[in-house]
C-alpha atoms as a PDB file:
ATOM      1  CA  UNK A   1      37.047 135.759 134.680  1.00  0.00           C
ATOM      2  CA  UNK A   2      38.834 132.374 134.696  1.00  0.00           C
ATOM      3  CA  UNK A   3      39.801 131.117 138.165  1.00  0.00           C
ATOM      4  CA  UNK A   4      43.802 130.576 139.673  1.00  0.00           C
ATOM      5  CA  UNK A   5      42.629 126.709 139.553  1.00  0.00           C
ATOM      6  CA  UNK A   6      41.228 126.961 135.832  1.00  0.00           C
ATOM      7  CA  UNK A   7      44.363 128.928 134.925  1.00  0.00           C
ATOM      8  CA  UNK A   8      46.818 126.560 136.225  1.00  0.00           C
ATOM      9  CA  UNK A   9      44.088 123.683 134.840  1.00  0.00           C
ATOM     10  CA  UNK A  10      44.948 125.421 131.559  1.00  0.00           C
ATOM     11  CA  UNK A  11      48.591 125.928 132.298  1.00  0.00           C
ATOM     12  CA  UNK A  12      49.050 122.220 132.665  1.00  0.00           C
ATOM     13  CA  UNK A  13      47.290 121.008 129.442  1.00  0.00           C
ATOM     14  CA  UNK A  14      49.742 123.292 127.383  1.00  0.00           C
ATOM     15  CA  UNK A  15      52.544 122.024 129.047  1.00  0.00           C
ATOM     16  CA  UNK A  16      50.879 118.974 128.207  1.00  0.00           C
ATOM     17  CA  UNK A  17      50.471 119.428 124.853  1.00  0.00           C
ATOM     18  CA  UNK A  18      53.980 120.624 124.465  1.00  0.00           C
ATOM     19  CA  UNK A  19      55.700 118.280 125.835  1.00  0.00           C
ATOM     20  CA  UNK A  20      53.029 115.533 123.320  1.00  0.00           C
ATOM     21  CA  UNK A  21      54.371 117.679 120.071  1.00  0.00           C
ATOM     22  CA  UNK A  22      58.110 116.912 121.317  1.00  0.00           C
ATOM     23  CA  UNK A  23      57.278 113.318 121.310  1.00  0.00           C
ATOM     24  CA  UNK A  24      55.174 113.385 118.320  1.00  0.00           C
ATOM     25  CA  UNK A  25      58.274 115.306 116.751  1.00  0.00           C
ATOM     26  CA  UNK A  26      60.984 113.451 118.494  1.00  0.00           C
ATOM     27  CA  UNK A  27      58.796 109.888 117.017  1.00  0.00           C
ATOM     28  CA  UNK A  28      58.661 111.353 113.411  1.00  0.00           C
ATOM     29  CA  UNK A  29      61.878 112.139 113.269  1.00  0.00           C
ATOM     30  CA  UNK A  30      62.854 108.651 114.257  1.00  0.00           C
ATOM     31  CA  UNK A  31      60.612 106.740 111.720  1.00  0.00           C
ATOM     32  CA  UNK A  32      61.850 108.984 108.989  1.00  0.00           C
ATOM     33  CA  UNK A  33      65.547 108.205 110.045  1.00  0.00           C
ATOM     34  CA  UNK A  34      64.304 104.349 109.846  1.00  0.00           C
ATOM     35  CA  UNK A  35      62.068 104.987 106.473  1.00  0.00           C
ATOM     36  CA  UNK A  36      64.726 106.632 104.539  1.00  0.00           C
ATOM     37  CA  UNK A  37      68.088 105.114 105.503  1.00  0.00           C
ATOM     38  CA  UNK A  38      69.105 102.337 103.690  1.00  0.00           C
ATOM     39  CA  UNK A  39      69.479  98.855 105.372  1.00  0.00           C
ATOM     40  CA  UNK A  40      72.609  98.034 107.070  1.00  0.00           C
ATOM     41  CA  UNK A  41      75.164  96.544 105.444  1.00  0.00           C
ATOM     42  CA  UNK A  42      78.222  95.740 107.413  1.00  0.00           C
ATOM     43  CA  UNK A  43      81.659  95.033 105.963  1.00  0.00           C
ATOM     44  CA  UNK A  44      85.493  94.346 106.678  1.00  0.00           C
ATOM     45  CA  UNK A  45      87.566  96.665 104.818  1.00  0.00           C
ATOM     46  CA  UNK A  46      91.507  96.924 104.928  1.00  0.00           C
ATOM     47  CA  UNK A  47      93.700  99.819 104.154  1.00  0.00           C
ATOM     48  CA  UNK A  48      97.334  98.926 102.851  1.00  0.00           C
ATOM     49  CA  UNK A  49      98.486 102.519 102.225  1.00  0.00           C
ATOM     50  CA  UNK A  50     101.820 102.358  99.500  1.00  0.00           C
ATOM     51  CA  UNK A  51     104.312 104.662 102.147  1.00  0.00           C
ATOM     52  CA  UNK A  52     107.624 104.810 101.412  1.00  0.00           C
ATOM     53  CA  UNK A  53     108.982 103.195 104.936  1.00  0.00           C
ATOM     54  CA  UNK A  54     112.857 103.849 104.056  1.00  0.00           C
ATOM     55  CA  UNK A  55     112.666 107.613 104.009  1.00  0.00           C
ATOM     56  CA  UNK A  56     114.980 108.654 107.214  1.00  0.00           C
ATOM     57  CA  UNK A  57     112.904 111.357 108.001  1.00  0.00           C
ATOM     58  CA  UNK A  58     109.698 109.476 108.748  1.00  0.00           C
ATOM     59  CA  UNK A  59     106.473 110.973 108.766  1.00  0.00           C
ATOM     60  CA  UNK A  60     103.218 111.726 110.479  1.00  0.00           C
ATOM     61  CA  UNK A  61     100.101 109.635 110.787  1.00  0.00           C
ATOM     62  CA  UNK A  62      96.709 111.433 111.478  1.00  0.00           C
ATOM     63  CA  UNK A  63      93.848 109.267 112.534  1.00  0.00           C
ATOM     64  CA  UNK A  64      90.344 110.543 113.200  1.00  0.00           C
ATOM     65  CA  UNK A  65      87.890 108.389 114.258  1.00  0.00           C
ATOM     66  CA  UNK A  66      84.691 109.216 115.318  1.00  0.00           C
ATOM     67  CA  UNK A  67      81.817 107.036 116.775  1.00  0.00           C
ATOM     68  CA  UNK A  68      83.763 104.041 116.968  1.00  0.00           C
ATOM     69  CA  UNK A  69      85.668 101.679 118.858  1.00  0.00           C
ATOM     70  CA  UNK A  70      89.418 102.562 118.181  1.00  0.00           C
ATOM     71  CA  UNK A  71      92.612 100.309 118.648  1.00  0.00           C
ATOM     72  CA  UNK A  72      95.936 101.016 117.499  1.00  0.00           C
ATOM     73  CA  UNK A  73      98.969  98.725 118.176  1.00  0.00           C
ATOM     74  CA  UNK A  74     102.375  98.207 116.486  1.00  0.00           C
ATOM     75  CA  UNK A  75     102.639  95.383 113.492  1.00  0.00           C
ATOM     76  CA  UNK A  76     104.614  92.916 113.087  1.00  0.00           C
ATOM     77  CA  UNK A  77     108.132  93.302 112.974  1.00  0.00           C
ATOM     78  CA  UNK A  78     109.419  94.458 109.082  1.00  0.00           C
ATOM     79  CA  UNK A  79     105.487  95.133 108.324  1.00  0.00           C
ATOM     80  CA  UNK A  80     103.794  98.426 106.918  1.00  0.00           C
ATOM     81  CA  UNK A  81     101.277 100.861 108.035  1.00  0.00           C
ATOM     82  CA  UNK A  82      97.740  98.797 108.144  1.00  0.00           C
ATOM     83  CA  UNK A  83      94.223  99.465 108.672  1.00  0.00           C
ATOM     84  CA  UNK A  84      91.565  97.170 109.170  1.00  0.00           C
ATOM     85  CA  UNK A  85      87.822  98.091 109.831  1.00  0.00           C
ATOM     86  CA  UNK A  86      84.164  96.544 110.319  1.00  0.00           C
ATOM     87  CA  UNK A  87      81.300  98.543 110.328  1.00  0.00           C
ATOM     88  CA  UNK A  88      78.019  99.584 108.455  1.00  0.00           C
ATOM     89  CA  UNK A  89      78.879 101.556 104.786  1.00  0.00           C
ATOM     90  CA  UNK A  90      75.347 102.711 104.919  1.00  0.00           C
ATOM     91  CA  UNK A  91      76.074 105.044 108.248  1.00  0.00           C
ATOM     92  CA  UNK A  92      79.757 105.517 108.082  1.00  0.00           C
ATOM     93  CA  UNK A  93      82.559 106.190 105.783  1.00  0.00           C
ATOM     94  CA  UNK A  94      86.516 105.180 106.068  1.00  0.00           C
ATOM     95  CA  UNK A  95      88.639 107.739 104.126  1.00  0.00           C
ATOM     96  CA  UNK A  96      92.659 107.817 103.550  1.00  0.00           C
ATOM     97  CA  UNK A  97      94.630 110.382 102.307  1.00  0.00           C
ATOM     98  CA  UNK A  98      98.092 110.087 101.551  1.00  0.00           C
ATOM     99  CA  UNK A  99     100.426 113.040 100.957  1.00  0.00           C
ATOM    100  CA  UNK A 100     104.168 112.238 100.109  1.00  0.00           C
ATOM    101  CA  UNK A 101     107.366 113.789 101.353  1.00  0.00           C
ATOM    102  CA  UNK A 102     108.308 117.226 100.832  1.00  0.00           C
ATOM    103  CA  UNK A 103     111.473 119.030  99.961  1.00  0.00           C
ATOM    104  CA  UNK A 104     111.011 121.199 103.336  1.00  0.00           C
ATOM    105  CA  UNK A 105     111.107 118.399 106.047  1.00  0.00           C
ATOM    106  CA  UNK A 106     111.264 115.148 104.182  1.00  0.00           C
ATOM    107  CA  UNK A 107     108.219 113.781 106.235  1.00  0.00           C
ATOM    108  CA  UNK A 108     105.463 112.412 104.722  1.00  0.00           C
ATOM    109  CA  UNK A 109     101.860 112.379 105.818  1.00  0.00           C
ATOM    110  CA  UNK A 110      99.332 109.867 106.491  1.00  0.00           C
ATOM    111  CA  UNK A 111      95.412 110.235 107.540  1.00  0.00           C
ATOM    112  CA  UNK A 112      92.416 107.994 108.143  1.00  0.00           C
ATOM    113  CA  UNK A 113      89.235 109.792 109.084  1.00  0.00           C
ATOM    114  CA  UNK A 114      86.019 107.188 109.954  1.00  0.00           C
ATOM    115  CA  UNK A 115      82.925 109.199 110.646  1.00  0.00           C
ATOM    116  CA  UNK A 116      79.530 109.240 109.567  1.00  0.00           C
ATOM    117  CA  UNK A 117      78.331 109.153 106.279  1.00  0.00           C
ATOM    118  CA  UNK A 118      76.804 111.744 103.541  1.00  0.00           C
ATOM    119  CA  UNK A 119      73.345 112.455 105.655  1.00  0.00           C
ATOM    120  CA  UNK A 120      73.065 114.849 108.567  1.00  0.00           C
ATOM    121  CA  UNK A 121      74.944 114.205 111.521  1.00  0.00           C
ATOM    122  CA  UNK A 122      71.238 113.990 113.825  1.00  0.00           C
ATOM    123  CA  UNK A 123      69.965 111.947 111.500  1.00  0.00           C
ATOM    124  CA  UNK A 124      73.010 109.443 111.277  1.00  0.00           C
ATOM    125  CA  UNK A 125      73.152 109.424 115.051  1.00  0.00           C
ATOM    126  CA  UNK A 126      69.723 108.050 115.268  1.00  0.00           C
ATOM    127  CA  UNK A 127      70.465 105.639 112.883  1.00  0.00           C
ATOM    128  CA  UNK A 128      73.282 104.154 114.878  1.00  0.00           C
ATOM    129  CA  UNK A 129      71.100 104.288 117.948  1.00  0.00           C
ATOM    130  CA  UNK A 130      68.181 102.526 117.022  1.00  0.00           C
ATOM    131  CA  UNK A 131      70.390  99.654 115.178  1.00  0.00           C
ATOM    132  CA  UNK A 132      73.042  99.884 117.782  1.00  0.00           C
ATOM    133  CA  UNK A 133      75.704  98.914 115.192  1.00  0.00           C
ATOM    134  CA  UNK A 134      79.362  98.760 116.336  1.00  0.00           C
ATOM    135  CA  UNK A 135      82.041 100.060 114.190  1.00  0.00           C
ATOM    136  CA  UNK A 136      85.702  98.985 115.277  1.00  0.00           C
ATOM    137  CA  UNK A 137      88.747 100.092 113.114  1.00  0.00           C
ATOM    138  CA  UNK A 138      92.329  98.457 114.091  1.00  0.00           C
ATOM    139  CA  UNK A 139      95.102 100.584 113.231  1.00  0.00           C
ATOM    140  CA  UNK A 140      98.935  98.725 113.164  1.00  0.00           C
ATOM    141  CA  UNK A 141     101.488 100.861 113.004  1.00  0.00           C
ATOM    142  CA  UNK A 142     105.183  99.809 111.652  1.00  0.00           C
ATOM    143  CA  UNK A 143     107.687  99.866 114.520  1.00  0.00           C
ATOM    144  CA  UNK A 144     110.956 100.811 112.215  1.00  0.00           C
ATOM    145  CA  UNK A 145     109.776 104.180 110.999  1.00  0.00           C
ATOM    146  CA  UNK A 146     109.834 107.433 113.068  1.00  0.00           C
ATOM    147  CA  UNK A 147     106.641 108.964 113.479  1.00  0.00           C
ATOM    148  CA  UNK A 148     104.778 111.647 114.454  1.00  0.00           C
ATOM    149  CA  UNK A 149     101.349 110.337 115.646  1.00  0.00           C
ATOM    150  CA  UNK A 150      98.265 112.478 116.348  1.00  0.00           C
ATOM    151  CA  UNK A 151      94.998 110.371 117.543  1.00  0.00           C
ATOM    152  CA  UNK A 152      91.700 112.259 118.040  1.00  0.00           C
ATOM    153  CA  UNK A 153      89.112 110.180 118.971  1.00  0.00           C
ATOM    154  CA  UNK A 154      85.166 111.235 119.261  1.00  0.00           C
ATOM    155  CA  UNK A 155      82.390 109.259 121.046  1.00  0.00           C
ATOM    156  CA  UNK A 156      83.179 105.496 121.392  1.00  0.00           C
ATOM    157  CA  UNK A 157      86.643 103.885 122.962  1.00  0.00           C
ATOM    158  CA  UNK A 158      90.258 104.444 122.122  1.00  0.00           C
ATOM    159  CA  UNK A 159      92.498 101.209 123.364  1.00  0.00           C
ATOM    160  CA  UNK A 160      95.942 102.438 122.283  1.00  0.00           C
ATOM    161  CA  UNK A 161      99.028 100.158 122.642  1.00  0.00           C
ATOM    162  CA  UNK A 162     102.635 102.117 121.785  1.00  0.00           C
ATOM    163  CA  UNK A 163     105.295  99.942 123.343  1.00  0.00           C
ATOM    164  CA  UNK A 164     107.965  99.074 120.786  1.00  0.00           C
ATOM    165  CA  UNK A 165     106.982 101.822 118.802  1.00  0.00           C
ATOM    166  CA  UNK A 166     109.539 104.288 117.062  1.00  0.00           C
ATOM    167  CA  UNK A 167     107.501 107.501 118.435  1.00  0.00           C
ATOM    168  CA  UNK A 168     109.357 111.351 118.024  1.00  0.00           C
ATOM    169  CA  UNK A 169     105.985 112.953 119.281  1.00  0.00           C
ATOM    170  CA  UNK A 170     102.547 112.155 119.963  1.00  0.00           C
ATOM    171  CA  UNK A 171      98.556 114.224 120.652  1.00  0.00           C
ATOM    172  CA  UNK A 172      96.217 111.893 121.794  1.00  0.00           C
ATOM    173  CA  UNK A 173      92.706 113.740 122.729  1.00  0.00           C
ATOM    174  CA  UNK A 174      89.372 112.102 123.693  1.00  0.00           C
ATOM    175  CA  UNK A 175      86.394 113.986 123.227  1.00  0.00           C
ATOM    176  CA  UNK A 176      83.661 111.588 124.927  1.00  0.00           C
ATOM    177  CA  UNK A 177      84.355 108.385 126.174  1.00  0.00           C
ATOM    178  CA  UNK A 178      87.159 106.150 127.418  1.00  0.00           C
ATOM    179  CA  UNK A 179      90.717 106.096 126.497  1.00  0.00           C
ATOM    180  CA  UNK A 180      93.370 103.183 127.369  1.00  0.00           C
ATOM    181  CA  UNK A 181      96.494 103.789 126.668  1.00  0.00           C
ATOM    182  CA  UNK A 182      99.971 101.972 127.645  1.00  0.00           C
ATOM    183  CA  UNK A 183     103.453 101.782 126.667  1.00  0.00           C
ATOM    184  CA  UNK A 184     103.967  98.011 127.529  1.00  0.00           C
ATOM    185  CA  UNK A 185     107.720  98.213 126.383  1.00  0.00           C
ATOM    186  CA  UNK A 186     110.399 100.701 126.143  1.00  0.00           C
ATOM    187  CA  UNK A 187     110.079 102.453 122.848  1.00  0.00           C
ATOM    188  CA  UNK A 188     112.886 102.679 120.202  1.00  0.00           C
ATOM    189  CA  UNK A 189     114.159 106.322 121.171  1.00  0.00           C
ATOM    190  CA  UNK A 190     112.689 108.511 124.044  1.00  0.00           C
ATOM    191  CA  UNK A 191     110.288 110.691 123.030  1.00  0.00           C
ATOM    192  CA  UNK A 192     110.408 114.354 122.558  1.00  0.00           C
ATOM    193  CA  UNK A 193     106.569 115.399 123.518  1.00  0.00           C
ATOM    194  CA  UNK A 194     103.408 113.472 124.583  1.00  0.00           C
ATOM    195  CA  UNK A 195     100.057 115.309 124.911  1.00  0.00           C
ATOM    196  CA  UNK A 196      96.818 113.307 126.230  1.00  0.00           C
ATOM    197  CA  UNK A 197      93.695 115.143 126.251  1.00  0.00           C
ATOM    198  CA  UNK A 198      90.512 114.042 127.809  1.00  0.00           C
ATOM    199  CA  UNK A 199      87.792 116.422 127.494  1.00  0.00           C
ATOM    200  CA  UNK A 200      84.707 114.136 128.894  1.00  0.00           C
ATOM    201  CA  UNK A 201      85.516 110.754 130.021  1.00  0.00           C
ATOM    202  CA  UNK A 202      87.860 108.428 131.648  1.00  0.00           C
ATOM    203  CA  UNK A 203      91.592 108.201 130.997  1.00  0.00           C
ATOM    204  CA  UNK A 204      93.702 105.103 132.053  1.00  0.00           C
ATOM    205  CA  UNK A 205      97.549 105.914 131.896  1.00  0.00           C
ATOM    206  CA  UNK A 206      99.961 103.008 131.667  1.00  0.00           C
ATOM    207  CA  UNK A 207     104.193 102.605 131.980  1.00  0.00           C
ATOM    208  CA  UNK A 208     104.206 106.402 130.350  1.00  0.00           C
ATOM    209  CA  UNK A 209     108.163 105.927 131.650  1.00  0.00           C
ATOM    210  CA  UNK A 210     108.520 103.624 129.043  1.00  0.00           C
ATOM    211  CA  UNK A 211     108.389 106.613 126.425  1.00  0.00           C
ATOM    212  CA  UNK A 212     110.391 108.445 128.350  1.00  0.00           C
ATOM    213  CA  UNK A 213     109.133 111.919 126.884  1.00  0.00           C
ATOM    214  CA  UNK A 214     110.958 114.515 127.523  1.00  0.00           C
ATOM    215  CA  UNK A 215     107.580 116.687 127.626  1.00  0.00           C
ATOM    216  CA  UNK A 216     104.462 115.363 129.263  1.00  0.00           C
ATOM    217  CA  UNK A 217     101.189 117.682 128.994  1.00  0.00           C
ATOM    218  CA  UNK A 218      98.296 115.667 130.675  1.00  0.00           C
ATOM    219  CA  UNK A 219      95.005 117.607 130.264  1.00  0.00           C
ATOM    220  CA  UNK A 220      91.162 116.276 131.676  1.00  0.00           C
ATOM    221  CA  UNK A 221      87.968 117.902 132.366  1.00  0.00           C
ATOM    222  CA  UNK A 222      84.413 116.525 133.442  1.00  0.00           C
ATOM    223  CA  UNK A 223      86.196 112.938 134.165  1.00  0.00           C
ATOM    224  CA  UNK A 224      88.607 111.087 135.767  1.00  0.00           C
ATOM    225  CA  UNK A 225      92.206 110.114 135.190  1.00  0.00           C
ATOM    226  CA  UNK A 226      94.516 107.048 136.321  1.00  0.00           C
ATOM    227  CA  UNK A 227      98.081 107.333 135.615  1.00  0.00           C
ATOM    228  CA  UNK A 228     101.180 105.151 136.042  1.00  0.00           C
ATOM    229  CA  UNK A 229     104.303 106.509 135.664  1.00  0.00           C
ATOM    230  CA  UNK A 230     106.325 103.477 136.132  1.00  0.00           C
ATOM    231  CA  UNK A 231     108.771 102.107 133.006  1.00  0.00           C
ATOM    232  CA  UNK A 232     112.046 102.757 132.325  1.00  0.00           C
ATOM    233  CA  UNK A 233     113.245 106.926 132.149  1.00  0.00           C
ATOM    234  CA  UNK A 234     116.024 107.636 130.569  1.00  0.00           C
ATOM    235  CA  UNK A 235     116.634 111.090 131.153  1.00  0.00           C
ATOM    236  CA  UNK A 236     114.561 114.455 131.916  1.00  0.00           C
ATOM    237  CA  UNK A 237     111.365 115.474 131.732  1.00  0.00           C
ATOM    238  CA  UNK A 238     108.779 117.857 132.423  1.00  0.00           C
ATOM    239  CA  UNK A 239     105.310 117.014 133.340  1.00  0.00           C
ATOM    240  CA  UNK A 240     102.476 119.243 133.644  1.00  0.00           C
ATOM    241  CA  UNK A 241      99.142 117.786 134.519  1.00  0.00           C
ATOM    242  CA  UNK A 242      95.794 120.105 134.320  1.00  0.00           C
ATOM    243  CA  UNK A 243      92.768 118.445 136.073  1.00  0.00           C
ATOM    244  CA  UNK A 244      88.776 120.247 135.714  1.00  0.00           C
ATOM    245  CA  UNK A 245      85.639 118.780 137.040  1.00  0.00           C
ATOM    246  CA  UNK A 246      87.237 115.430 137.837  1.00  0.00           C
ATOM    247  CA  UNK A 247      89.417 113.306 140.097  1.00  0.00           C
ATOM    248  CA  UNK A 248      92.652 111.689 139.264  1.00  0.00           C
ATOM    249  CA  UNK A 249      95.551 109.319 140.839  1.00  0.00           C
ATOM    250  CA  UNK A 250      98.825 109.621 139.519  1.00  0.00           C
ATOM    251  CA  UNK A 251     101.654 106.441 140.434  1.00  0.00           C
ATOM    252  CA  UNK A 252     105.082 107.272 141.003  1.00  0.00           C
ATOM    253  CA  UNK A 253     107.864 106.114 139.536  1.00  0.00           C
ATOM    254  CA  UNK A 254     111.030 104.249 141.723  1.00  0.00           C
ATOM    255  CA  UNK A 255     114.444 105.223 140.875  1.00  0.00           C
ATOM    256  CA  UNK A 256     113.950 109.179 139.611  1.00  0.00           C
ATOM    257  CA  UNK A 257     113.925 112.257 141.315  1.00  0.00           C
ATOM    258  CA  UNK A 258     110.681 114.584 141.819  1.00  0.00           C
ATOM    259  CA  UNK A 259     110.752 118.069 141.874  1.00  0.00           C
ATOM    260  CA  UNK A 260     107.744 120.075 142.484  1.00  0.00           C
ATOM    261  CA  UNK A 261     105.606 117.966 144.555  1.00  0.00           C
ATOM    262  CA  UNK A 262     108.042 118.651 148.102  1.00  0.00           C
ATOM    263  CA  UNK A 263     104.546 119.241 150.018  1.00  0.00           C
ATOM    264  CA  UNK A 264     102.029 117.348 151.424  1.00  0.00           C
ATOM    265  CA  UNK A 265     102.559 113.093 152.001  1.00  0.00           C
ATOM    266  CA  UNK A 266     105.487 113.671 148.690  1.00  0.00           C
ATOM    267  CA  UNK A 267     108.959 114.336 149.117  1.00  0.00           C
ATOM    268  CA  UNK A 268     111.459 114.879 146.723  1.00  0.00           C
ATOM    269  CA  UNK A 269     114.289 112.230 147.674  1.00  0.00           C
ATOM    270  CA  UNK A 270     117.882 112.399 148.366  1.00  0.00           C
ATOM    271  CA  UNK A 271     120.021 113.205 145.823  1.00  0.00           C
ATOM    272  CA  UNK A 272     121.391 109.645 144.725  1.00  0.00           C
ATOM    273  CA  UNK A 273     124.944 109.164 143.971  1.00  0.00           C
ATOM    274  CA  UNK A 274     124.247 107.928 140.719  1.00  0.00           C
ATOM    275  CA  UNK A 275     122.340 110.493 138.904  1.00  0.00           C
ATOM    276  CA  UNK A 276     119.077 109.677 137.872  1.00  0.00           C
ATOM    277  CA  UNK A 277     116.469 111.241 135.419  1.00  0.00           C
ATOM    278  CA  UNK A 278     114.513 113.808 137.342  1.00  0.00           C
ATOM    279  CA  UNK A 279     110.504 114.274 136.745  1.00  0.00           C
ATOM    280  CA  UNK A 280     109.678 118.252 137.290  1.00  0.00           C
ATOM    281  CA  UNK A 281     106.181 118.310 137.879  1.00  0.00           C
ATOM    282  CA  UNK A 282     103.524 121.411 137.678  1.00  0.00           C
ATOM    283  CA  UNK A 283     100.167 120.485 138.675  1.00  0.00           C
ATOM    284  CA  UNK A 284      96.651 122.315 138.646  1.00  0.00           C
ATOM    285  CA  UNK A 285      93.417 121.012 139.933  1.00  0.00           C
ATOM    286  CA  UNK A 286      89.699 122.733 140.413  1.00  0.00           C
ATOM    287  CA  UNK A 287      86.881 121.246 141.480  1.00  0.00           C
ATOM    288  CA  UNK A 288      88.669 118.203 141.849  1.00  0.00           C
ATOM    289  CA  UNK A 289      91.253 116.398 144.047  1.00  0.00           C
ATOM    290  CA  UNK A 290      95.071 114.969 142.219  1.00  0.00           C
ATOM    291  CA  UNK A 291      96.565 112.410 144.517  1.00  0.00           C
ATOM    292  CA  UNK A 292      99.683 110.983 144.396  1.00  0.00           C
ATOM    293  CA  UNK A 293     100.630 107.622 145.084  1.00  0.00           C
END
């Protein structure tokens, strides 16, 4: 009978040897990745999507990016809808679909999806690691058309500029990474809803009172969150912010009246003569501290 010390002598090797077929595997799986993906080959492409711009009712625009590094702004004054992208067509693919108005809403519907290309998602991931390619897709939106916008963004960086914009509702969500986003200017209209979404990462939060949405829903978990509310409100809102696994700071705005955060160092202020908009706040935190600034 085998000793505790040749036993554990034993028990060691096999870890040993476990641990050496990982590698081994982990090493094949690489050169195979290397051996059978075709050399890069990066390239500037630019989407011009034909959308009719003088339909009243607007539309929505969908834009799903994945792996990359992500910026959306407004155009130039009287210009359309524009994409423009660099990155490697042998790992990644750039898609558009276009679908027009309909009789129900009169809102047509834009989407760009960037992602990874035909092979398996593990073995495209490798790919992009070992060649450390960047792909970066600039999105300009046109500032005279009402729009819907919806931005989910997966591993990489999302620098999002809306001032200016003409913006009914917007869901911006971050899977991994960080996401920068600002209203540098007072938008067109007020908004009716803006959703931000942050499910591991960091958030930065800029002038959100310059949309003025009447419904803010601020959402992160396993990261942390700055937000400004500072910009110019123009009427109502309610805010709800939802925090998990993370810290955040949230800036107050001057000349509006809080509700719903009479406790602690923040106190709702006097009622001014002149009414101003008032910002209702619910906030929920765990394993995680909001403060209030």
């Amino acid at each position: 009978m085998a000793s505790g010390g040749a036993w554990l002598k034993y028990g060691c090797l096999g870890c040993l040897g476990v641990v050496v077929l990982v590698l081994v595997g982990v090493g094949g799986a690489i050169g195979v990745a290397l051996v059978t993906t075709e050399p890069e080959q990066v390239e500037s492409h630019v989407l011009t999507p034909e959308i009719p711009l003088e339909i009243a009712a607007g539309g929505r625009v969908i834009l799903e990016a994945r792996q990359a590094e992500l910026y959306v702004e407004p155009a130039e004054p009287g210009e359309p809808l524009r994409v423009e992208a660099h990155y490697d067509t042998n790992a990644f693919a750039l898609e558009e679909e276009f679908d027009p108005a309909t009789e129900e809403d009169g809102a047509w519907t834009y989407r760009m999806t960037f992602g990874r290309g035909d092979r398996s998602g593990a073995l495209s991931g490798l790919v992009s690691m070992f060649r450390r390619s960047t792909a970066r897709i600039h999105v300009f939106l046109p500032r005279d058309v009402p729009i819907d916008l919806t931005l989910d963004a997966e591993t990489g960086a999302a620098i999002v500029r809306l001032g200016g914009l003409w913006l009914r509702t917007a869901e911006v969500r971050l899977e991994t990474g960080a996401l920068d986003l600002s209203f540098d200017e007072p938008l067109r209209e007020p908004m009716e809803s803006l959703k931000i979404r942050s499910v591991m990462g960091g958030a930065l939060l800029n002038r959100i009172g310059n949309a003025s949405p009447r419904r803010l829903d601020v959402n992160y978990n396993m990261g942390g969150i700055d937000m400004d509310l500072g910009g110019l409100w123009l009427r109502d809102a309610e805010i709800n912010i939802i925090g998990r696994m993370g810290g955040g700071a949230v800036h107050l705005p001057e000349g509006v009246t809080i509700e719903g955060l009479d406790h602690g160092n923040i106190e709702a202020p006097m009622e001014p003569e002149l009414k101003r908009p008032t910002l209702k706040f619910s906030v929920s935190s765990r394993m995680g501290q909001i403060e209030f600034h």
